[in-house]
PDB file of N, CA and C in Angstrom:
ATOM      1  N   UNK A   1      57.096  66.175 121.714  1.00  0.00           N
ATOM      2  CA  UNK A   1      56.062  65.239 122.116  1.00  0.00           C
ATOM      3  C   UNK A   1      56.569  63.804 121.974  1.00  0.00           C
ATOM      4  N   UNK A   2      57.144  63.214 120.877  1.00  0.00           N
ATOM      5  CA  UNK A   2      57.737  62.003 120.273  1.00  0.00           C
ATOM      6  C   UNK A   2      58.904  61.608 121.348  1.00  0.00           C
ATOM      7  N   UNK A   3      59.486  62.708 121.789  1.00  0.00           N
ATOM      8  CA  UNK A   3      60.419  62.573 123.068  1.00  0.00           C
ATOM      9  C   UNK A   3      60.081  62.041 124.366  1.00  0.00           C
ATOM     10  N   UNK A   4      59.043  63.032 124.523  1.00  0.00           N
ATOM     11  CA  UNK A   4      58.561  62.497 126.166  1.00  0.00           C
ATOM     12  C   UNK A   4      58.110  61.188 126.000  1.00  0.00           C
ATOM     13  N   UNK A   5      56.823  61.019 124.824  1.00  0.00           N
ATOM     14  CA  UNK A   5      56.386  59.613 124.321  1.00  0.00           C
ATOM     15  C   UNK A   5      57.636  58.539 124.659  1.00  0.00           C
ATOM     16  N   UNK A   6      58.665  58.535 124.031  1.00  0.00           N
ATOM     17  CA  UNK A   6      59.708  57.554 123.731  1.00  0.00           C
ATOM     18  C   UNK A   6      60.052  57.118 125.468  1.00  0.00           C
ATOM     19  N   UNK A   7      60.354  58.521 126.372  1.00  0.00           N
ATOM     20  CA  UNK A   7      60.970  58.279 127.885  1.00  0.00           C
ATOM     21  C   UNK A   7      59.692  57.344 128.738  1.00  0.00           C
ATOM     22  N   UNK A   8      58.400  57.764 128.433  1.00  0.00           N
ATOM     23  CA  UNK A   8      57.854  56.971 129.337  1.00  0.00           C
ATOM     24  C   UNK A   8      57.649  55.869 128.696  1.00  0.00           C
ATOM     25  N   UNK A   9      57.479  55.212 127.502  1.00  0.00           N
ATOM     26  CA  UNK A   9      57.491  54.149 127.418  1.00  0.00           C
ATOM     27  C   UNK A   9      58.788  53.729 127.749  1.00  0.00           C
ATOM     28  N   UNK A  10      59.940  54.270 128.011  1.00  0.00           N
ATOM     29  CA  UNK A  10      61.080  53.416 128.662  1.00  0.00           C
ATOM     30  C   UNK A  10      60.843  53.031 129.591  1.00  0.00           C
ATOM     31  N   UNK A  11      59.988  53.734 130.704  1.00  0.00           N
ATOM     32  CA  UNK A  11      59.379  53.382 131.745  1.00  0.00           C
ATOM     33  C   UNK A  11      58.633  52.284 131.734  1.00  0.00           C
ATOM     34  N   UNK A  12      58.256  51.261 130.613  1.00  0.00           N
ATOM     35  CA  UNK A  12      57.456  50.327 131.004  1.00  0.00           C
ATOM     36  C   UNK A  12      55.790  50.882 130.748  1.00  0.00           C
ATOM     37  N   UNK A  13      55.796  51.956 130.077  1.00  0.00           N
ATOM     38  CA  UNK A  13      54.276  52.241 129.884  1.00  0.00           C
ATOM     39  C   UNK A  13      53.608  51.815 128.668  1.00  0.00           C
ATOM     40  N   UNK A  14      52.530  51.607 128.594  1.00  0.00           N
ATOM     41  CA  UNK A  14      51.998  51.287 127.410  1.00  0.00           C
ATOM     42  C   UNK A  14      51.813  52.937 126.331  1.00  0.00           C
ATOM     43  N   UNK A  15      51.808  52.142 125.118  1.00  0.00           N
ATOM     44  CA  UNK A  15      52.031  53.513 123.991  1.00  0.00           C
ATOM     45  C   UNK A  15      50.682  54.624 124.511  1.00  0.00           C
ATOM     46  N   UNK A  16      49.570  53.958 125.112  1.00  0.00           N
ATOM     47  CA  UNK A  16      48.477  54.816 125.535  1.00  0.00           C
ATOM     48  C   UNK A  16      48.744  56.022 126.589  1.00  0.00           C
ATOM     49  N   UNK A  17      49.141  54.826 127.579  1.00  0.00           N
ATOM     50  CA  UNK A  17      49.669  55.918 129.127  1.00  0.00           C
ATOM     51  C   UNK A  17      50.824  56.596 128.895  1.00  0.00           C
ATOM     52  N   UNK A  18      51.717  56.112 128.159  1.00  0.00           N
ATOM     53  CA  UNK A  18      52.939  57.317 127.691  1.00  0.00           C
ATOM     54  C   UNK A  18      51.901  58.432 126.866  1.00  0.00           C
ATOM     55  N   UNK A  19      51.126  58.018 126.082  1.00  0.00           N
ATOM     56  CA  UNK A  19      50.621  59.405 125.081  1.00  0.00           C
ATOM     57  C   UNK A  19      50.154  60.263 125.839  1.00  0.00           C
ATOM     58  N   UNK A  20      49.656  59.561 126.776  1.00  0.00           N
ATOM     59  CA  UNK A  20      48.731  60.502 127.444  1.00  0.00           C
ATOM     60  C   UNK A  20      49.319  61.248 128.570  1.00  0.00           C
ATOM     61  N   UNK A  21      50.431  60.959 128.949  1.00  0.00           N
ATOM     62  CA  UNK A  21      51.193  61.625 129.945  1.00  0.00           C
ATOM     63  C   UNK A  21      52.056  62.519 129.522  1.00  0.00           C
ATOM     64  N   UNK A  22      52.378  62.206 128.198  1.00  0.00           N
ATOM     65  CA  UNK A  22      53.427  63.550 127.511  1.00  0.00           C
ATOM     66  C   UNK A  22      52.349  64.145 127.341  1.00  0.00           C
ATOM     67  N   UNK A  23      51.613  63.916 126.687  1.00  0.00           N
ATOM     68  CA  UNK A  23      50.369  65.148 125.927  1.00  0.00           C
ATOM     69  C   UNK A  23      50.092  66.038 126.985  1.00  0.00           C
ATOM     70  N   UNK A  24      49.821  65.502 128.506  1.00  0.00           N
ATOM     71  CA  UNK A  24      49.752  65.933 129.713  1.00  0.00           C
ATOM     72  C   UNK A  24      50.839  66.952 129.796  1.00  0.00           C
ATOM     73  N   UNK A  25      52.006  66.810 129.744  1.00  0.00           N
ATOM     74  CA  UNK A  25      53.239  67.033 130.069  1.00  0.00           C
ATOM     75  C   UNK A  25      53.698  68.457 129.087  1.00  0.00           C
ATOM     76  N   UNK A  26      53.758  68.594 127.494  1.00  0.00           N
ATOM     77  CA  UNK A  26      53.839  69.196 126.746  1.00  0.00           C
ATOM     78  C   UNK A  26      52.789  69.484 125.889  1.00  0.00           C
ATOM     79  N   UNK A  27      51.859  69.093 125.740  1.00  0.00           N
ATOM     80  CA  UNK A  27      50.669  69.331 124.855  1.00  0.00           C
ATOM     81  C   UNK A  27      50.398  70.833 124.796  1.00  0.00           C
ATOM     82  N   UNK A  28      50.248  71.754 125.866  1.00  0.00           N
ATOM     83  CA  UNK A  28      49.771  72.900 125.784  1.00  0.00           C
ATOM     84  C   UNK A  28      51.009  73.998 125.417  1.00  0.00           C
ATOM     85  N   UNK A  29      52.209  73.714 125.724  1.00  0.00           N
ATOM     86  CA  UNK A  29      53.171  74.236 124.927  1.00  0.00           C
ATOM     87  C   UNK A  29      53.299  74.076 123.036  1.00  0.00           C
ATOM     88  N   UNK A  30      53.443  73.069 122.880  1.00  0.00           N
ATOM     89  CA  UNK A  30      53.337  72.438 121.440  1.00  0.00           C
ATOM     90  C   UNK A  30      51.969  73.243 121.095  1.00  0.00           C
ATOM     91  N   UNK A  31      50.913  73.260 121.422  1.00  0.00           N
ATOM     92  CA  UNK A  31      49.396  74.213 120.576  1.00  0.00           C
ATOM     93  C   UNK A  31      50.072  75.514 120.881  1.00  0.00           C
ATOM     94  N   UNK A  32      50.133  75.864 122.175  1.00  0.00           N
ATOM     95  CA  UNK A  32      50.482  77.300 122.033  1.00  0.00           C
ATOM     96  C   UNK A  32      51.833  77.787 121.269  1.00  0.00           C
ATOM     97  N   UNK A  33      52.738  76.962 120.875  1.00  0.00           N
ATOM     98  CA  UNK A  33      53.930  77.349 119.881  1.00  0.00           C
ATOM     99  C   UNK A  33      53.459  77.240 118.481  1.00  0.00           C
ATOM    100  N   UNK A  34      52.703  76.584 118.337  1.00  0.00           N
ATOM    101  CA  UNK A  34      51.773  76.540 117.033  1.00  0.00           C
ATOM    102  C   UNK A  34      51.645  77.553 116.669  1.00  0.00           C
ATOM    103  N   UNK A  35      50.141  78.063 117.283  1.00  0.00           N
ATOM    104  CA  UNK A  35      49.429  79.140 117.012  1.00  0.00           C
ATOM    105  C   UNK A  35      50.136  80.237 116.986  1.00  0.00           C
ATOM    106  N   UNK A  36      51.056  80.520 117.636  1.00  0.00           N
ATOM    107  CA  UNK A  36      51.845  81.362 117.691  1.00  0.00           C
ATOM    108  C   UNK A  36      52.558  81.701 116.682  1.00  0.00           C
ATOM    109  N   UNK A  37      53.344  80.811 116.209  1.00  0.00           N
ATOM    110  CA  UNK A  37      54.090  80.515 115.182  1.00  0.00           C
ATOM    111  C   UNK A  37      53.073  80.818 113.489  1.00  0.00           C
ATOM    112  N   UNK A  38      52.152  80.620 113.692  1.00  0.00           N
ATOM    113  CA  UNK A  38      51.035  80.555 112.710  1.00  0.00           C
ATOM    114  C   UNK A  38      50.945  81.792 112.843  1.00  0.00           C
ATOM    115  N   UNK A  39      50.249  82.512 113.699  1.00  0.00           N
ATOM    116  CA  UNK A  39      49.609  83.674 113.453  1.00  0.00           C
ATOM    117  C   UNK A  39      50.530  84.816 113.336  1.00  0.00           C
ATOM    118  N   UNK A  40      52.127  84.479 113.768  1.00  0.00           N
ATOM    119  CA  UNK A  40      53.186  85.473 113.180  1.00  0.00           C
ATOM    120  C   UNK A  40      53.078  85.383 111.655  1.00  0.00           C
ATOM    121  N   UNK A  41      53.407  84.173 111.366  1.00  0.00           N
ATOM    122  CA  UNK A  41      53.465  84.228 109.644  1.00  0.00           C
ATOM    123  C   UNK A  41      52.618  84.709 108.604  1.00  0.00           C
ATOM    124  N   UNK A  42      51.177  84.525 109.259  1.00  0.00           N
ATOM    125  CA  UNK A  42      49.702  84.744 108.817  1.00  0.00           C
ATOM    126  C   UNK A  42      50.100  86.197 108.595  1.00  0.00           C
ATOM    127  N   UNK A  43      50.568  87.103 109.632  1.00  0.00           N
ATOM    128  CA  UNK A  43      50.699  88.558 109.007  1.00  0.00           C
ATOM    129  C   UNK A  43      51.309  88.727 107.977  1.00  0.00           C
ATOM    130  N   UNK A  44      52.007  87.881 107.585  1.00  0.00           N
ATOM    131  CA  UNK A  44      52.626  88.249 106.229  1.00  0.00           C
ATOM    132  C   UNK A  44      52.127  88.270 105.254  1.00  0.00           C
ATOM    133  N   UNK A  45      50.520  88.009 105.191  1.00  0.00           N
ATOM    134  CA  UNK A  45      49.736  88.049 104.121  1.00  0.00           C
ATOM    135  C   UNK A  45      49.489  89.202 103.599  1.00  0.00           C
ATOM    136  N   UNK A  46      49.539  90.691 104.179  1.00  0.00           N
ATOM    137  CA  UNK A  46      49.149  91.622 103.790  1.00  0.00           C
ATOM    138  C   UNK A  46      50.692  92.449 103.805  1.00  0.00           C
ATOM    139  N   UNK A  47      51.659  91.669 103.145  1.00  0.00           N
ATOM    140  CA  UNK A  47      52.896  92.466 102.642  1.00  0.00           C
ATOM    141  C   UNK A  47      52.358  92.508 101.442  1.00  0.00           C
ATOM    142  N   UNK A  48      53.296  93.930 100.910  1.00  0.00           N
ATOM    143  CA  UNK A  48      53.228  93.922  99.482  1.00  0.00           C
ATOM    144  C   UNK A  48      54.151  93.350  98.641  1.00  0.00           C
ATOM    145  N   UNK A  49      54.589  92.676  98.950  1.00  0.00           N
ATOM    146  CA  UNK A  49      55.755  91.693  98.195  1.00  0.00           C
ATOM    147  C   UNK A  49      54.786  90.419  98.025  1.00  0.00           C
ATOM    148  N   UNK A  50      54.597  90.345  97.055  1.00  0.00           N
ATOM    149  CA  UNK A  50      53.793  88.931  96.975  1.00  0.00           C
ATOM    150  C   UNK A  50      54.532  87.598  97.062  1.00  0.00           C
ATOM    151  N   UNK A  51      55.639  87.116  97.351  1.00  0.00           N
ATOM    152  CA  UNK A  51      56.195  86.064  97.007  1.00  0.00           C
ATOM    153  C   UNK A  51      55.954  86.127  98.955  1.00  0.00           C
ATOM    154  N   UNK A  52      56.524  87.081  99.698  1.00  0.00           N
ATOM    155  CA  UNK A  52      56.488  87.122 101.212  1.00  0.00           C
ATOM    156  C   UNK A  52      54.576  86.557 101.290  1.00  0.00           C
ATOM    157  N   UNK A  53      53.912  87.163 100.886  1.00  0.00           N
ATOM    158  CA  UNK A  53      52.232  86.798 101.236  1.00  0.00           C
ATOM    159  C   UNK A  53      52.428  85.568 101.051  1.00  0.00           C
ATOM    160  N   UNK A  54      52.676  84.749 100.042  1.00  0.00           N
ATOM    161  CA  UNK A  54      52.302  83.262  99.516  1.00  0.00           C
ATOM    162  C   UNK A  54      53.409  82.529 100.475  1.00  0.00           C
ATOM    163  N   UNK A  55      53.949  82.912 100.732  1.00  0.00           N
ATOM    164  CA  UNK A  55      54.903  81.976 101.933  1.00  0.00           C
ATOM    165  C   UNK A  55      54.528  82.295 103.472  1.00  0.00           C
ATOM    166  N   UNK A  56      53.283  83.568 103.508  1.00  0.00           N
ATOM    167  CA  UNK A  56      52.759  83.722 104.893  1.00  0.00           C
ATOM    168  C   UNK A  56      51.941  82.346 105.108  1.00  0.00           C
ATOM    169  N   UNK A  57      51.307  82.725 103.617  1.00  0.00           N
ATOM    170  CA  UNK A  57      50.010  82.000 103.915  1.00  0.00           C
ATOM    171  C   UNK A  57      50.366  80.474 104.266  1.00  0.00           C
ATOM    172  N   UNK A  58      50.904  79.603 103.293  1.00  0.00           N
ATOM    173  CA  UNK A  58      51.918  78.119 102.967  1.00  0.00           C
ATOM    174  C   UNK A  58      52.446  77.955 104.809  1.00  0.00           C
ATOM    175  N   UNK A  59      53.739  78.744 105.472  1.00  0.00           N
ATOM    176  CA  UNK A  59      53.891  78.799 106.446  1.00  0.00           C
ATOM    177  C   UNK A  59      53.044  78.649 107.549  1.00  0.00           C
ATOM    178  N   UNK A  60      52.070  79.390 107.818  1.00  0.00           N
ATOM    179  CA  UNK A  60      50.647  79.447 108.564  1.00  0.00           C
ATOM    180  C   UNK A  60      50.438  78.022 108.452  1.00  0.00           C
ATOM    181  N   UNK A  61      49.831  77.625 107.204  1.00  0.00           N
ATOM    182  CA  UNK A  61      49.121  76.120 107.258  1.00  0.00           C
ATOM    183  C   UNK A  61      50.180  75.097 107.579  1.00  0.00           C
ATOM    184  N   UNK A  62      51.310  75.482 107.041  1.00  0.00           N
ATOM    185  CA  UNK A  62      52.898  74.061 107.915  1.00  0.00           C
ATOM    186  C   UNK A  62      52.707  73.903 108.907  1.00  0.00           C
ATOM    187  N   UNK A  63      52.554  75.100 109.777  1.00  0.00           N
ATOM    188  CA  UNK A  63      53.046  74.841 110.971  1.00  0.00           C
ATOM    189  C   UNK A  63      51.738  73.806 111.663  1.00  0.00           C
ATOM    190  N   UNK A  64      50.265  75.018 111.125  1.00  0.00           N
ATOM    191  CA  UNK A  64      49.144  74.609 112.236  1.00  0.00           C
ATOM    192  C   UNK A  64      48.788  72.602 111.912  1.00  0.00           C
ATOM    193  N   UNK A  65      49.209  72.542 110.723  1.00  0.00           N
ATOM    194  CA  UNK A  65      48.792  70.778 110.244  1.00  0.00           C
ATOM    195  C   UNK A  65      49.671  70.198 110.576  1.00  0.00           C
ATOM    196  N   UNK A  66      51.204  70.430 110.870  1.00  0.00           N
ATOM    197  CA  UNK A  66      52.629  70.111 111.765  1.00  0.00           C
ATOM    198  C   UNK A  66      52.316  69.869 113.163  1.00  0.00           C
ATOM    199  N   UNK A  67      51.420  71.046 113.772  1.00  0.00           N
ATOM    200  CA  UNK A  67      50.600  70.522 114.851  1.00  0.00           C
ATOM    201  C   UNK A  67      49.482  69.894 114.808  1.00  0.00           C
ATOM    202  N   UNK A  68      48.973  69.341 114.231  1.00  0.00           N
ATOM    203  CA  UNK A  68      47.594  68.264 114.179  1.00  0.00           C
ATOM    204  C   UNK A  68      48.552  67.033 113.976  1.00  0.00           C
ATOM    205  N   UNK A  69      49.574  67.016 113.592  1.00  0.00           N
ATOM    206  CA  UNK A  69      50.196  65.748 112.951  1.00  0.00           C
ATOM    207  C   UNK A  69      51.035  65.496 114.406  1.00  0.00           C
ATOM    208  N   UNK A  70      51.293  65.927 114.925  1.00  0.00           N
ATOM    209  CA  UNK A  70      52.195  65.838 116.255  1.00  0.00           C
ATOM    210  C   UNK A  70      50.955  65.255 117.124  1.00  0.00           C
ATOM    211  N   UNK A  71      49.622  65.878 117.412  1.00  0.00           N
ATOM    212  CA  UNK A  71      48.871  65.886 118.211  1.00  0.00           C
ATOM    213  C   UNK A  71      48.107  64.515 118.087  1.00  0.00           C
ATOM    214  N   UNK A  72      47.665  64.257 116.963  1.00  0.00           N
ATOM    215  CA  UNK A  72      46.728  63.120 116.556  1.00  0.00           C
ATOM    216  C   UNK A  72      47.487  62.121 115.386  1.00  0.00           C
ATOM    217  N   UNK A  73      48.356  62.146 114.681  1.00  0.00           N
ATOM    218  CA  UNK A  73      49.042  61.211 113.787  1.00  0.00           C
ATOM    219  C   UNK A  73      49.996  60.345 114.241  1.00  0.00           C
ATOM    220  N   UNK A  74      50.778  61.344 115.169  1.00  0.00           N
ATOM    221  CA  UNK A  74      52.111  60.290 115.839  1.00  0.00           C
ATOM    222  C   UNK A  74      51.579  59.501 116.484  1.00  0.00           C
ATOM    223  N   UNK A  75      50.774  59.632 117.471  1.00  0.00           N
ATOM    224  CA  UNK A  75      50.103  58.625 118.437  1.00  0.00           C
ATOM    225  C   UNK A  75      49.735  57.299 117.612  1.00  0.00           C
ATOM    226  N   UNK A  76      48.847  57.316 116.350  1.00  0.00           N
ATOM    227  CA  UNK A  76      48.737  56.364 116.160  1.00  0.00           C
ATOM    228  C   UNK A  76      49.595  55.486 114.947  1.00  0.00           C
ATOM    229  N   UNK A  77      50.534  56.260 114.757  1.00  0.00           N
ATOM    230  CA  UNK A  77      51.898  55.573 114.238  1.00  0.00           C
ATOM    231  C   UNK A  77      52.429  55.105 115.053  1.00  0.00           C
ATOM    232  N   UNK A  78      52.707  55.629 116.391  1.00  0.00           N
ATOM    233  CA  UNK A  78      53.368  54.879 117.416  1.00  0.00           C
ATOM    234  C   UNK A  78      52.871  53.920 117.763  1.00  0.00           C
ATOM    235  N   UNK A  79      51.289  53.883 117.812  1.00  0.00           N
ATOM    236  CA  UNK A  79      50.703  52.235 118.031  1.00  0.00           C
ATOM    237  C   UNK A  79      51.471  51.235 117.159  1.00  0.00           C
ATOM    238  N   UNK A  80      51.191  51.434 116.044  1.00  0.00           N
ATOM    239  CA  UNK A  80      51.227  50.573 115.043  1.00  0.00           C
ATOM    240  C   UNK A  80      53.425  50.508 115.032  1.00  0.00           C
ATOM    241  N   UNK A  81      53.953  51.488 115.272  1.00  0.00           N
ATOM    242  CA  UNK A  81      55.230  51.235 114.984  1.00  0.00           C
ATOM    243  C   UNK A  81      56.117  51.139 116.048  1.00  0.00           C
ATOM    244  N   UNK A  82      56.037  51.615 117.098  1.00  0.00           N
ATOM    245  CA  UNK A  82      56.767  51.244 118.571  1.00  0.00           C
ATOM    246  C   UNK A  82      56.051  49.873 119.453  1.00  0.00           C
ATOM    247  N   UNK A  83      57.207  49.623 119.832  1.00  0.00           N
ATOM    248  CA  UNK A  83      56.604  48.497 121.016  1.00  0.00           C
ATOM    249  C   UNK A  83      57.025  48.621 122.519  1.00  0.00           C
ATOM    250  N   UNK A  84      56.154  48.536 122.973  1.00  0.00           N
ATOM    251  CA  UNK A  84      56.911  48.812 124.960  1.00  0.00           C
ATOM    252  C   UNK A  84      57.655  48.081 125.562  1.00  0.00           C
ATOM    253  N   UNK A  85      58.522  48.103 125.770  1.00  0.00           N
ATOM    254  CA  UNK A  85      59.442  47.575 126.578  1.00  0.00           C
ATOM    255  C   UNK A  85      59.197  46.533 127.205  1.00  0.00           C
ATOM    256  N   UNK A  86      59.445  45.448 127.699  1.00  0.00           N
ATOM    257  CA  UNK A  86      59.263  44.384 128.832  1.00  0.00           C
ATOM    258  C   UNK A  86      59.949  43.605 129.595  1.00  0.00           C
TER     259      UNK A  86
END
Protein backbone atom coordinates (compact mmCIF):
# COMPACT_ATOMS: atom_id res chain seq x y z
CA UNK A 1 0.00 0.00 0.00
CA UNK A 2 2.95 2.53 1.25
CA UNK A 3 4.35 1.67 -2.31
CA UNK A 4 1.67 2.52 -4.58
CA UNK A 5 1.03 5.61 -2.03
CA UNK A 6 4.77 6.76 -2.55
CA UNK A 7 4.39 6.23 -6.91
CA UNK A 8 1.42 8.38 -7.17
CA UNK A 9 2.43 10.98 -5.17
CA UNK A 10 5.49 10.99 -7.54
CA UNK A 11 2.95 11.76 -9.86
CA UNK A 12 2.22 15.08 -8.42
CA UNK A 13 -0.80 13.84 -6.34
CA UNK A 14 -1.83 15.02 -3.21
CA UNK A 15 -1.27 12.48 -0.07
CA UNK A 16 -5.34 12.22 -0.34
CA UNK A 17 -5.70 11.28 -4.15
CA UNK A 18 -2.61 9.01 -3.96
CA UNK A 19 -4.42 7.23 -0.77
CA UNK A 20 -7.18 6.88 -2.38
CA UNK A 21 -6.04 5.50 -5.60
CA UNK A 22 -3.71 2.85 -4.12
CA UNK A 23 -6.39 1.84 -1.64
CA UNK A 24 -8.38 1.65 -5.01
CA UNK A 25 -5.60 -0.18 -6.56
CA UNK A 26 -4.54 -2.79 -3.70
CA UNK A 27 -6.85 -2.39 -0.84
CA UNK A 28 -8.88 -5.53 -1.51
CA UNK A 29 -5.85 -7.71 -1.90
CA UNK A 30 -4.11 -6.40 1.37
CA UNK A 31 -7.88 -7.29 3.48
CA UNK A 32 -8.15 -10.36 1.65
CA UNK A 33 -4.33 -11.46 2.50
CA UNK A 34 -5.16 -10.49 5.93
CA UNK A 35 -7.96 -12.46 6.68
CA UNK A 36 -6.55 -15.09 5.16
CA UNK A 37 -3.48 -15.08 6.77
CA UNK A 38 -5.47 -14.68 10.14
CA UNK A 39 -7.81 -17.28 9.84
CA UNK A 40 -4.93 -19.88 8.83
CA UNK A 41 -3.21 -19.14 12.09
CA UNK A 42 -6.50 -18.86 14.14
CA UNK A 43 -6.63 -22.75 13.51
CA UNK A 44 -3.90 -23.22 15.48
CA UNK A 45 -5.80 -22.59 18.45
CA UNK A 46 -7.15 -25.94 18.86
CA UNK A 47 -3.58 -27.75 18.64
CA UNK A 48 -2.63 -29.59 21.46
CA UNK A 49 0.66 -28.17 21.86
CA UNK A 50 -0.02 -25.19 23.75
CA UNK A 51 2.89 -22.97 22.98
CA UNK A 52 1.53 -23.59 18.90
CA UNK A 53 -2.27 -22.28 20.34
CA UNK A 54 -0.75 -19.08 22.03
CA UNK A 55 1.17 -18.17 18.91
CA UNK A 56 -2.19 -19.02 16.81
CA UNK A 57 -3.93 -16.83 18.71
CA UNK A 58 -0.89 -13.63 19.06
CA UNK A 59 -0.39 -14.36 15.10
CA UNK A 60 -4.20 -13.99 14.20
CA UNK A 61 -4.31 -10.57 16.03
CA UNK A 62 -0.56 -9.38 14.18
CA UNK A 63 -1.61 -9.83 11.24
CA UNK A 64 -5.51 -8.55 11.39
CA UNK A 65 -4.21 -5.00 13.49
CA UNK A 66 -1.03 -5.07 10.77
CA UNK A 67 -3.98 -4.65 8.55
CA UNK A 68 -5.92 -1.85 10.26
CA UNK A 69 -2.51 -0.16 10.60
CA UNK A 70 -1.78 -0.34 6.81
CA UNK A 71 -5.45 0.61 6.11
CA UNK A 72 -6.16 3.59 8.47
CA UNK A 73 -2.67 4.59 10.33
CA UNK A 74 -0.30 4.99 7.38
CA UNK A 75 -2.54 7.36 5.67
CA UNK A 76 -2.47 9.61 8.34
CA UNK A 77 1.23 9.42 9.09
CA UNK A 78 1.72 10.11 5.62
CA UNK A 79 -0.22 13.35 6.02
CA UNK A 80 1.65 14.50 8.69
CA UNK A 81 5.14 12.92 7.37
CA UNK A 82 5.38 12.96 3.47
CA UNK A 83 5.15 15.92 1.30
CA UNK A 84 4.07 15.99 -2.52
CA UNK A 85 6.17 16.78 -4.87
CA UNK A 86 6.10 20.16 -6.84
Amino acid sequence: LIARLLAHMNNRLSVKEAYANALREVGVPVIFTSITMSVGVATWLWSSLKFQADMGVLLAYMFFVNMLGAIFLMPALATFILKPRK
